[in-house]
Protein backbone atom coordinates (compact mmCIF):
# COMPACT_ATOMS: atom_id res chain seq x y z
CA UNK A 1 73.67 49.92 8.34
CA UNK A 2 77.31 50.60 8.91
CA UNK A 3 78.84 48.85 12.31
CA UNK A 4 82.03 50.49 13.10
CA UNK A 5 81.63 50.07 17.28
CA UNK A 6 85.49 48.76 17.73
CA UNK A 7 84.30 47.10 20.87
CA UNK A 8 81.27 44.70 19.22
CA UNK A 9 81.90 41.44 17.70
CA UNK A 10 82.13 40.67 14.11
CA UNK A 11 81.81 37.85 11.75
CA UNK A 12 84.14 37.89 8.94
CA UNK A 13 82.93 35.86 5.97
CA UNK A 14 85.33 34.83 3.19
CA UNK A 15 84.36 33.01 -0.10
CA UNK A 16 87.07 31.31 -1.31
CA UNK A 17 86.68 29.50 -5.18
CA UNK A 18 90.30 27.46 -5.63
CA UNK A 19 91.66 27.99 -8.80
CA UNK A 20 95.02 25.88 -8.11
CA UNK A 21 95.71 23.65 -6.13
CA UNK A 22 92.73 22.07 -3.65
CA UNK A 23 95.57 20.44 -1.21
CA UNK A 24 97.81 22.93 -1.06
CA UNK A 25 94.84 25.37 -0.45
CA UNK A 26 93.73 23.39 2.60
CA UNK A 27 96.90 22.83 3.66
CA UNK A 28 98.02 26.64 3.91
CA UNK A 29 94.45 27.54 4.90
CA UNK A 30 94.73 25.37 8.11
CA UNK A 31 97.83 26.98 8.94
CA UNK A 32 96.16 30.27 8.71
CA UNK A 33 93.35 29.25 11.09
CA UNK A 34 95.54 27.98 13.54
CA UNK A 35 96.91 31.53 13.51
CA UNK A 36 93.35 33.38 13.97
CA UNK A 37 92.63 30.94 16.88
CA UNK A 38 95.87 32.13 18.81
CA UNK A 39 94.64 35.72 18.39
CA UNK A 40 93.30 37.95 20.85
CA UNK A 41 89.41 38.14 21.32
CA UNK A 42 89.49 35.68 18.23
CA UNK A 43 86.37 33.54 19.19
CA UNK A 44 85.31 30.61 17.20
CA UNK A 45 86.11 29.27 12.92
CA UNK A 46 83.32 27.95 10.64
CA UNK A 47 84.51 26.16 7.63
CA UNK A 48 82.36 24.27 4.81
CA UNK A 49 82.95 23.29 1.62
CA UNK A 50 79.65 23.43 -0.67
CA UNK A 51 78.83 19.77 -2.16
CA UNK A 52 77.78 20.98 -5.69
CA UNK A 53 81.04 23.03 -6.06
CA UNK A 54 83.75 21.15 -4.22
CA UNK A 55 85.98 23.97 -5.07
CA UNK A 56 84.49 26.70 -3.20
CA UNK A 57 84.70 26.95 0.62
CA UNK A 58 83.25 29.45 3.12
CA UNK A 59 84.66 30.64 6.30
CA UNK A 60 82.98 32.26 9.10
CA UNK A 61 85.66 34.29 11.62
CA UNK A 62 84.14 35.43 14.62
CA UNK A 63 85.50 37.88 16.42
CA UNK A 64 85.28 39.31 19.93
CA UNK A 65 85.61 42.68 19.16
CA UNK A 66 85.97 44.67 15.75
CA UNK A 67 89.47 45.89 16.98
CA UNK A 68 91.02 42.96 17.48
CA UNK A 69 90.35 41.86 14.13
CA UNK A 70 91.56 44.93 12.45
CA UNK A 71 94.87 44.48 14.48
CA UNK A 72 95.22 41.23 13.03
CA UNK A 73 95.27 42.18 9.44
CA UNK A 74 97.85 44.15 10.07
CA UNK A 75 100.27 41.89 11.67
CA UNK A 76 103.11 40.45 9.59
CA UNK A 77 101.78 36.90 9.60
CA UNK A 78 98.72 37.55 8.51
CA UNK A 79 99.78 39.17 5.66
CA UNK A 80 102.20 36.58 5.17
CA UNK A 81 99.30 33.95 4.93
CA UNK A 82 97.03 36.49 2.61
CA UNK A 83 100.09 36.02 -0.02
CA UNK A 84 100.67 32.28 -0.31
CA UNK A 85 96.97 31.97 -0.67
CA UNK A 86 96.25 34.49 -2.74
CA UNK A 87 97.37 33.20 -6.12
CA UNK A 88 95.17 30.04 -5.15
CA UNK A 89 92.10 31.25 -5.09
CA UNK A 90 89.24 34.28 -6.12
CA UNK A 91 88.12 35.34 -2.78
CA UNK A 92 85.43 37.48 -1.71
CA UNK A 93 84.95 39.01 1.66
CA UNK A 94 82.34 40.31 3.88
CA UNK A 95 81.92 41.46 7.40
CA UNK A 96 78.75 41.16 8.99
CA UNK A 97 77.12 40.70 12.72
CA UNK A 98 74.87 37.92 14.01
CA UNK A 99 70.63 38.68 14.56
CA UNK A 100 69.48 35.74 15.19
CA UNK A 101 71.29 32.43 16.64
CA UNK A 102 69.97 29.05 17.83
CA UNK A 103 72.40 26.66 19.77
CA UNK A 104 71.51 22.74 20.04
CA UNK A 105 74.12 20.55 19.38
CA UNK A 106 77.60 20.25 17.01
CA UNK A 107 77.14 18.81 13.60
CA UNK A 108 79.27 15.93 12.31
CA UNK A 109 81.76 16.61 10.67
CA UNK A 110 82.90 15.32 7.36
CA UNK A 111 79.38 15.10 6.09
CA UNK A 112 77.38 17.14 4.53
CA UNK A 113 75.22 18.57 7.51
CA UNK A 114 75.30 22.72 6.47
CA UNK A 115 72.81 24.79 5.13
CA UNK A 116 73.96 28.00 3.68
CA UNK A 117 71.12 30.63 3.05
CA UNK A 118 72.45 33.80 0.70
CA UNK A 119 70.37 36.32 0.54
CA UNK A 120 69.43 39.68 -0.58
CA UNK A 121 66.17 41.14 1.02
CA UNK A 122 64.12 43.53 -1.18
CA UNK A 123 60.86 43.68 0.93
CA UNK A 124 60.70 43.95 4.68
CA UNK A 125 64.12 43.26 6.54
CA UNK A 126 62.12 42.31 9.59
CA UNK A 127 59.61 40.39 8.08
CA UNK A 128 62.18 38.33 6.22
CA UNK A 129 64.24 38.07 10.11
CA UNK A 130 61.64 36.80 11.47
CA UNK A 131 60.54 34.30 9.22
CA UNK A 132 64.26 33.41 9.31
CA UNK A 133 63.61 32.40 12.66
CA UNK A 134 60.36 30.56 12.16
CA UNK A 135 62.44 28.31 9.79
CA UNK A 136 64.86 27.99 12.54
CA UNK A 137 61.91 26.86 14.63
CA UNK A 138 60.14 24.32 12.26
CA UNK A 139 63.34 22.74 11.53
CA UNK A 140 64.25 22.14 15.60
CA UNK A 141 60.73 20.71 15.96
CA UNK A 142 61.52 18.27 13.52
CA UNK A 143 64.81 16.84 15.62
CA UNK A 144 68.26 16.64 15.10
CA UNK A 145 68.69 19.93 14.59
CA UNK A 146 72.13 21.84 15.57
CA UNK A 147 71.47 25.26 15.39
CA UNK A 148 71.47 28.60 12.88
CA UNK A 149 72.98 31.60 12.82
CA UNK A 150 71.67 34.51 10.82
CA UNK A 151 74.23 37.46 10.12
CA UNK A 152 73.52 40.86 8.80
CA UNK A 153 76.44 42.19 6.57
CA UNK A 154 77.71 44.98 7.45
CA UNK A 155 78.84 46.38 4.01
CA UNK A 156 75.54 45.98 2.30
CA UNK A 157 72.98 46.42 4.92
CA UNK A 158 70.17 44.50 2.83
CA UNK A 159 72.45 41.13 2.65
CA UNK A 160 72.26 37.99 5.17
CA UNK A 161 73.95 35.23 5.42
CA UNK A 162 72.37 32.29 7.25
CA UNK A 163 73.56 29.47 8.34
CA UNK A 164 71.75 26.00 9.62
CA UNK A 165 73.26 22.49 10.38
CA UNK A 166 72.32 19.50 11.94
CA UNK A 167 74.00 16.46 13.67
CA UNK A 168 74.25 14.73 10.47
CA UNK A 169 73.25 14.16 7.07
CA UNK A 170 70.49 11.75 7.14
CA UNK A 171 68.62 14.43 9.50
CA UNK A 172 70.08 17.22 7.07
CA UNK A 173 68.23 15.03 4.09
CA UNK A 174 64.53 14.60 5.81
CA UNK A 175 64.52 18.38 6.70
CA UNK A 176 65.14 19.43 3.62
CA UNK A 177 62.50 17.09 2.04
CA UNK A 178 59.88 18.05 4.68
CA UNK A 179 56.58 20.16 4.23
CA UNK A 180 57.98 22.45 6.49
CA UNK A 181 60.80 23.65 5.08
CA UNK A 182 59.11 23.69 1.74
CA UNK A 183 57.03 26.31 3.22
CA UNK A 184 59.37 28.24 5.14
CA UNK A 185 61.82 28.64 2.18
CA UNK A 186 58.50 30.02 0.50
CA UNK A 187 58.22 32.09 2.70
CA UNK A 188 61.76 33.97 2.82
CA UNK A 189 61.55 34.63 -1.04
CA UNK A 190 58.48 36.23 -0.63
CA UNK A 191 60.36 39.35 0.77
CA UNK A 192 63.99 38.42 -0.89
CA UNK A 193 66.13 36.99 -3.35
CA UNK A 194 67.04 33.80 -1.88
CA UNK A 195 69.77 31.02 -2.84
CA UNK A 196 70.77 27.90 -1.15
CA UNK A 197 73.77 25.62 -1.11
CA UNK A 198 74.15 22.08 0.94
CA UNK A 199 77.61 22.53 2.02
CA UNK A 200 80.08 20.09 3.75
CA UNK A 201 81.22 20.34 7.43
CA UNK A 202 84.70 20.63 7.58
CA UNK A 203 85.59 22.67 10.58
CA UNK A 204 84.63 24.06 13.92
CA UNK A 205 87.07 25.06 16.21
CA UNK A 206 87.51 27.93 19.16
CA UNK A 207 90.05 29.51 20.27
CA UNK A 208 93.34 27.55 21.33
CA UNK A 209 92.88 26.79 24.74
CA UNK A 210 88.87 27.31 25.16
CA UNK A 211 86.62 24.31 24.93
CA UNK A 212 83.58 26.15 26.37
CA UNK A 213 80.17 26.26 24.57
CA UNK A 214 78.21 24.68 21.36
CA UNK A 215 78.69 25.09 17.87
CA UNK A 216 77.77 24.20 14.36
């Protein structure tokens, strides 16, 4: 599946694993973000940081539209940014676009309230979608639940990225431990090659000047 409509939004999903400095990193990398949210049809940052690998972080830009991302990494800033960071860090990128989102509330951040589902579907795409979604479901019933977001790269058409959170970790810990979740997970792998990773909630911002609307 390629996506290449200039006028469609866009997730942008960057891996980052800091090989220098951890400080410095954040320090630059918050200056960089501050940048994307003054763009135009920039729409809302995701940042976590996982909890078994304190070194890697994961960043979710969502864009607008395509174009407006593609005009940013060519602007002189940007590229400015790219090389202070770059000898910090082995980064990988994707680009991908959201199937499936549930909005309930913001998660706390500081803790570790994120859920990050990689995977790599090798049976039916929509099968595995919507059982994506039943998760989604089970895990709401249970309370304290802030939302999902499942996103479709892109680049390789069989890889998702999902997403879950919740308002804060003690909820995050007794949906995880649940029945239900134990069988939903089940269920994904049955049609890919899934892999989790508790992550912690560092950032979720909007756009400079827009306070409209729920996030994780």
């Amino acid at each position: 599946m390629a996506v290449r409509d200039l006028a469609g939004p866009i997730t942008v999903i960057n891996h980052f694993e800091v090989k220098g400095d951890v400080e410095e990193f954040e320090r630059l990398f918050r200056d960089h973000s501050q940048f994307l949210r003054r763009r135009d049809d920039f729409d809302f940052l995701v940042t976590a940081r996982l909890a078994e690998r304190p070194q890697v972080y994961v960043h979710l830009g969502h864009w607008r539209t395509l174009r407006a991302f593609l005009d940013t990494v060519h602007d002189a800033t940007f590229l400015r940014h790219v090389r202070r960071l770059e000898p910090l860090v082995v980064a990988e990128v994707d680009q991908a676009v959201s199937v499936g989102r549930m909005l309930r509330d913001d998660a706390m951040a500081g803790e570790e309230t994120v859920l990050l589902v990689h995977a790599e579907v090798h049976g039916d795409w929509g099968r595995f979608e919507d059982d994506f979604g039943e998760l989604c479901v089970l895990m709401d019933e249970l309370g304290d639940f802030g939302g999902s977001d499942l996103l479709r790269s892109t680049i390789s058409p069989f890889a998702y990225t999902g997403m879950l959170w919740w308002r804060d970790a003690e909820a995050c810990d007794r949906a995880l431990a649940s029945q239900a979740y134990d069988r939903a997970y089940r269920s994904l792998a049955a049609t890919a090659r899934v892999a989790v990773d508790r992550a912690l909630h560092v950032a979720y911002e909007r756009t400079i000047g827009r306070t409209d609307g729920p996030g994780g």
